[in-house]
Protein backbone atom coordinates (compact mmCIF):
# COMPACT_ATOMS: atom_id res chain seq x y z
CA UNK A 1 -13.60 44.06 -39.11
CA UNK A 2 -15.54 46.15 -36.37
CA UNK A 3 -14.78 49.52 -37.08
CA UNK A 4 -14.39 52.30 -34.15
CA UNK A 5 -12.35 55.38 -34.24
CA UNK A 6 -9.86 53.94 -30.92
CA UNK A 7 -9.44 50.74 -32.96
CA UNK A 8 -8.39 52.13 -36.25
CA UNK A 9 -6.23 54.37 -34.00
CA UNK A 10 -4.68 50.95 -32.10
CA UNK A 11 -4.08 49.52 -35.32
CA UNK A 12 -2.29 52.02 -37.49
CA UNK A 13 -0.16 52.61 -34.00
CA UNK A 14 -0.12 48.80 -33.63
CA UNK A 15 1.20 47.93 -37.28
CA UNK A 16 3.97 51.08 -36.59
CA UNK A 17 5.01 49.21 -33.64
CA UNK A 18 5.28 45.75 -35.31
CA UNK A 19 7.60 47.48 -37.95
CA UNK A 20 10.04 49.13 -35.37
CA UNK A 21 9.86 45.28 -33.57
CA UNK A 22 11.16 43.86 -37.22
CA UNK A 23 13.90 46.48 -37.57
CA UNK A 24 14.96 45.35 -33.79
CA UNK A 25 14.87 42.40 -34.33
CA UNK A 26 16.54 41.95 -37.60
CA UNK A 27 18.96 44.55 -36.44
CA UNK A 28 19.85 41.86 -33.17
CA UNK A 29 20.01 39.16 -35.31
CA UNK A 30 22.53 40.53 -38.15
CA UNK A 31 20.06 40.08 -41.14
CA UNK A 32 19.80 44.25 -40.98
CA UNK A 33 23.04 45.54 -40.56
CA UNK A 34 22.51 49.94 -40.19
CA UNK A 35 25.32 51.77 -42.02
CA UNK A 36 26.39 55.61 -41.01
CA UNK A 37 25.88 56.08 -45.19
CA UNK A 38 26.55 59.87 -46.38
CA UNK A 39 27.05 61.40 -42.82
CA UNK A 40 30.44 60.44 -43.26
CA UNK A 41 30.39 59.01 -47.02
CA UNK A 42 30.91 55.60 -45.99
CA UNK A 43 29.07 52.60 -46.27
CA UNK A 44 30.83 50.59 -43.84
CA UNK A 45 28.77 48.95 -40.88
CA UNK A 46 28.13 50.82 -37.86
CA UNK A 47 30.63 50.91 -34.89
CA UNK A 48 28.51 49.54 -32.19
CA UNK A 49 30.73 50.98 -29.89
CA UNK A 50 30.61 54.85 -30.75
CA UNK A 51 27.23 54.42 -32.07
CA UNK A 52 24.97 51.93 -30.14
CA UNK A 53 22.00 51.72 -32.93
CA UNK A 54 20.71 48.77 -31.50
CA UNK A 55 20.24 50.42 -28.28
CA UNK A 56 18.83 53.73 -29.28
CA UNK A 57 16.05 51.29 -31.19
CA UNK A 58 15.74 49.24 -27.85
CA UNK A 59 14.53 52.42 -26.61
CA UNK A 60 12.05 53.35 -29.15
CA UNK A 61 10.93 50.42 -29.24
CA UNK A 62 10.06 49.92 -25.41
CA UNK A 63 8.74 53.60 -25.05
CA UNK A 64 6.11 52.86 -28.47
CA UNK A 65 5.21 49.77 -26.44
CA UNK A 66 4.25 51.57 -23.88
CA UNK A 67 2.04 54.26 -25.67
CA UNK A 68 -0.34 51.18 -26.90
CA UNK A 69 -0.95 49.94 -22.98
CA UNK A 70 -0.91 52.90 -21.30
CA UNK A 71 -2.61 52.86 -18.28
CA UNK A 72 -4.44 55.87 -18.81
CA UNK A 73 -8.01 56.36 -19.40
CA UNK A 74 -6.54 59.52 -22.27
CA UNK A 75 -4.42 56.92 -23.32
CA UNK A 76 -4.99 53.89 -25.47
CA UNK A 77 -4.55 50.61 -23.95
CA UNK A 78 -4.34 47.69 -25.77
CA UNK A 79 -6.16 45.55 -23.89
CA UNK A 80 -9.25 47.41 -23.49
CA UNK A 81 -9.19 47.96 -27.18
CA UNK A 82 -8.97 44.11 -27.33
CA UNK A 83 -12.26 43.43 -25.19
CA UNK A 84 -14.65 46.04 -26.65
CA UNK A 85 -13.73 44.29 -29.97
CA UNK A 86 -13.16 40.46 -29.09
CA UNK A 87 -14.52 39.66 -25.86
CA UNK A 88 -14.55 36.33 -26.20
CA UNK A 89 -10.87 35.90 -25.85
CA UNK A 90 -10.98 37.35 -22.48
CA UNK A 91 -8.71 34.20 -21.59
CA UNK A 92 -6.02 34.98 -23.63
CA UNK A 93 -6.08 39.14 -23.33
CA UNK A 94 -6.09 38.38 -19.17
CA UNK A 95 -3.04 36.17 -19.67
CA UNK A 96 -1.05 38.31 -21.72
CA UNK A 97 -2.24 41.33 -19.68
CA UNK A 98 -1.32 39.85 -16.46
CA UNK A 99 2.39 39.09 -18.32
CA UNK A 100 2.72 43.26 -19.08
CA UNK A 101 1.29 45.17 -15.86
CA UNK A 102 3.90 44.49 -13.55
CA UNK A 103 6.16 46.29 -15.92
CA UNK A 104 3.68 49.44 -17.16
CA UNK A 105 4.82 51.51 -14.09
CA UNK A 106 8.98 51.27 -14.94
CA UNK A 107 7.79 51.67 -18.87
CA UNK A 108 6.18 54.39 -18.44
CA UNK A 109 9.10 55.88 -16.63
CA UNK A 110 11.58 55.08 -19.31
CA UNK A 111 9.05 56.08 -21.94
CA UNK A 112 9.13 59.90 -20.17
CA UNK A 113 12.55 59.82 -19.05
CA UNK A 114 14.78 58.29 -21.92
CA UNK A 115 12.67 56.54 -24.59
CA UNK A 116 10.60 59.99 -25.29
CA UNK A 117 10.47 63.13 -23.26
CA UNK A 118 13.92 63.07 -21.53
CA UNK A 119 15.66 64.55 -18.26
CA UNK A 120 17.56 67.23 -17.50
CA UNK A 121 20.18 65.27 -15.42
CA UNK A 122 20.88 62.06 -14.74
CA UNK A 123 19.64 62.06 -11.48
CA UNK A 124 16.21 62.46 -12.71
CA UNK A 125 17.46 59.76 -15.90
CA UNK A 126 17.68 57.41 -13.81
CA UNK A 127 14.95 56.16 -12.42
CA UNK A 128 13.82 55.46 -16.02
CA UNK A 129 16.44 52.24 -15.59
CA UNK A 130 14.33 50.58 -12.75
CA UNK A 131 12.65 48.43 -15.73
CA UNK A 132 15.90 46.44 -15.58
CA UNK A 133 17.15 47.48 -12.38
CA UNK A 134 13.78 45.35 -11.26
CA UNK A 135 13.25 43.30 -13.91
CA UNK A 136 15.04 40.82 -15.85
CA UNK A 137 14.88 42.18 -19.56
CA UNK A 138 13.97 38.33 -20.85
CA UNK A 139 11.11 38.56 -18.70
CA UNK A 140 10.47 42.47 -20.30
CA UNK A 141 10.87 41.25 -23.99
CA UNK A 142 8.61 38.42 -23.55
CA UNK A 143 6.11 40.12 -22.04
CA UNK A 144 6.23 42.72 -25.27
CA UNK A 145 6.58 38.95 -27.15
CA UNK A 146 3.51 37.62 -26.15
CA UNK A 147 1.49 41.01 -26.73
CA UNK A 148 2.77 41.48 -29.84
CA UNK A 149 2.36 37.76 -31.21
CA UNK A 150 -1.86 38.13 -29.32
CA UNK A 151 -2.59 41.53 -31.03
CA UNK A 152 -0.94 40.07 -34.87
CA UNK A 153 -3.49 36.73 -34.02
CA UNK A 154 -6.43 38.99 -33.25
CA UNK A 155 -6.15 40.84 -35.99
CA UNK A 156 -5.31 37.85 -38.49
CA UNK A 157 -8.54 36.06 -36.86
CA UNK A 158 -10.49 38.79 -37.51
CA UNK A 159 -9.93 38.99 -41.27
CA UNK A 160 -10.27 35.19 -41.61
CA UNK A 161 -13.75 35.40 -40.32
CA UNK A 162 -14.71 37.38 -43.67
CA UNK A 163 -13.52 34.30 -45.09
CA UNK A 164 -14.69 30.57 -46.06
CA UNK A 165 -11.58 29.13 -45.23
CA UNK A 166 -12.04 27.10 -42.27
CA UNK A 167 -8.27 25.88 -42.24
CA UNK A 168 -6.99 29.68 -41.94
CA UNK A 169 -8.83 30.24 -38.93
CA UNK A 170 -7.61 27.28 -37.70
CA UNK A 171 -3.85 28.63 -37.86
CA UNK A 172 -4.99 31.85 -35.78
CA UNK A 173 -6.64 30.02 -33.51
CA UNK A 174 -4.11 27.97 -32.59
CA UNK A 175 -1.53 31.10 -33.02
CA UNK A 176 -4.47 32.43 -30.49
CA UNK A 177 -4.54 29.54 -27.97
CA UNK A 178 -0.74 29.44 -27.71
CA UNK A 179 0.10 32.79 -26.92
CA UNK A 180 -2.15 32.71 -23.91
CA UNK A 181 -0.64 29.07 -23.34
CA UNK A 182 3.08 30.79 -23.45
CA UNK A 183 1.55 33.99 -21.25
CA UNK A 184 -0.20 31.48 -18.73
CA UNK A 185 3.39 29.67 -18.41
CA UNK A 186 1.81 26.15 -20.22
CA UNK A 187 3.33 24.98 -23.15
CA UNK A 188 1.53 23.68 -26.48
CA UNK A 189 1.43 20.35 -24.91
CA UNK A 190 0.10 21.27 -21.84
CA UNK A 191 2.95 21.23 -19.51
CA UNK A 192 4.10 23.94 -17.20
CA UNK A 193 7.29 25.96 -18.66
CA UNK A 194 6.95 25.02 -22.20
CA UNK A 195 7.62 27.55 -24.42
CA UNK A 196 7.30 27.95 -28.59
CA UNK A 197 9.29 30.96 -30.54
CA UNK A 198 6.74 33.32 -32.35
């Protein structure tokens, strides 16, 4: 793999942000159910209703998101990581890129108002909520869908080109071609609206 010191950066940060997506996720789907554990010497299961867990990780998970697209030029960003190091999937970084910027403005208020750095009143609070005040938060998690399943294929492509096996590279292309396919609204087959789970 190209080495560079912003794309070891956007990796270790990258790979940090696929593990809080897994703990999310597995958290929304049951298979990772949090516990309170010695705080109050119990095992039993969180009550979602005193202590919204999955929320708090909605919110760390949206404001990390954030911090690897920031549209900054202090800040990294993604998708200029992406095309110094693979320019020849322009295609597919424009698609998915054109899926996550109508959203970096309202991210990067909830990453400084509640996912972060925090208010001092609500007043101020609540702007950060104009990410789903605006946007539908399907549309939101796919967008942070499709850039996490792109960035995962670059990086698996990457590592099979140090490889002979032809059929490996085959799978991340493919993984490759459909995210952009998904992020262009075209599904595998070609048709408009399609849509595969990653």
């Amino acid at each position: 793999m190209r080495r560079n010191e912003e794309l070891s950066i956007f990796g270790e940060r990258f790979m940090n942000f696929m593990n809080l997506w897994i703990i999310y996720t597995d958290m929304l789907t049951g298979h990772y159910v949090p516990s309170l554990g010695d705080m109050y010497r119990s095992s039993d299961p969180v009550d979602e209703e005193k202590w919204p867990v999955n929320m708090t990780m909605m919110f760390v998970l949206y404001a990390y998101f954030y911090s690897l697209v920031e549209d900054s030029e202090e800040g990294l960003n993604g998708f200029r990581v992406w095309r110094a190091v693979w320019p020849n999937e322009e295609s597919a970084i424009s698609a998915v890129e054109a899926r996550v910027t109508p959203f970096l403005g309202p991210l990067r208020l909830f990453r400084n108002r509640m996912g972060f750095h925090g208010s001092r009143s609500r007043s101020h609070e609540a702007a950060a909520f104009d990410l789903f005040n605006k946007h539908s938060g399907n549309n939101v998690f796919e967008a942070i869908k499709l850039f996490k399943g792109l960035g995962a294929a670059l990086f698996g492509m990457d590592l099979a080109q140090s490889k002979p096996d032809l059929e490996e590279r085959g799978r991340w292309r493919a993984l490759i071609d459909g995210v952009a396919a998904r992020a262009s609204g075209v599904g595998p087959a070609g048709h408009s609206g399609e849509t595969t789970q990653s």
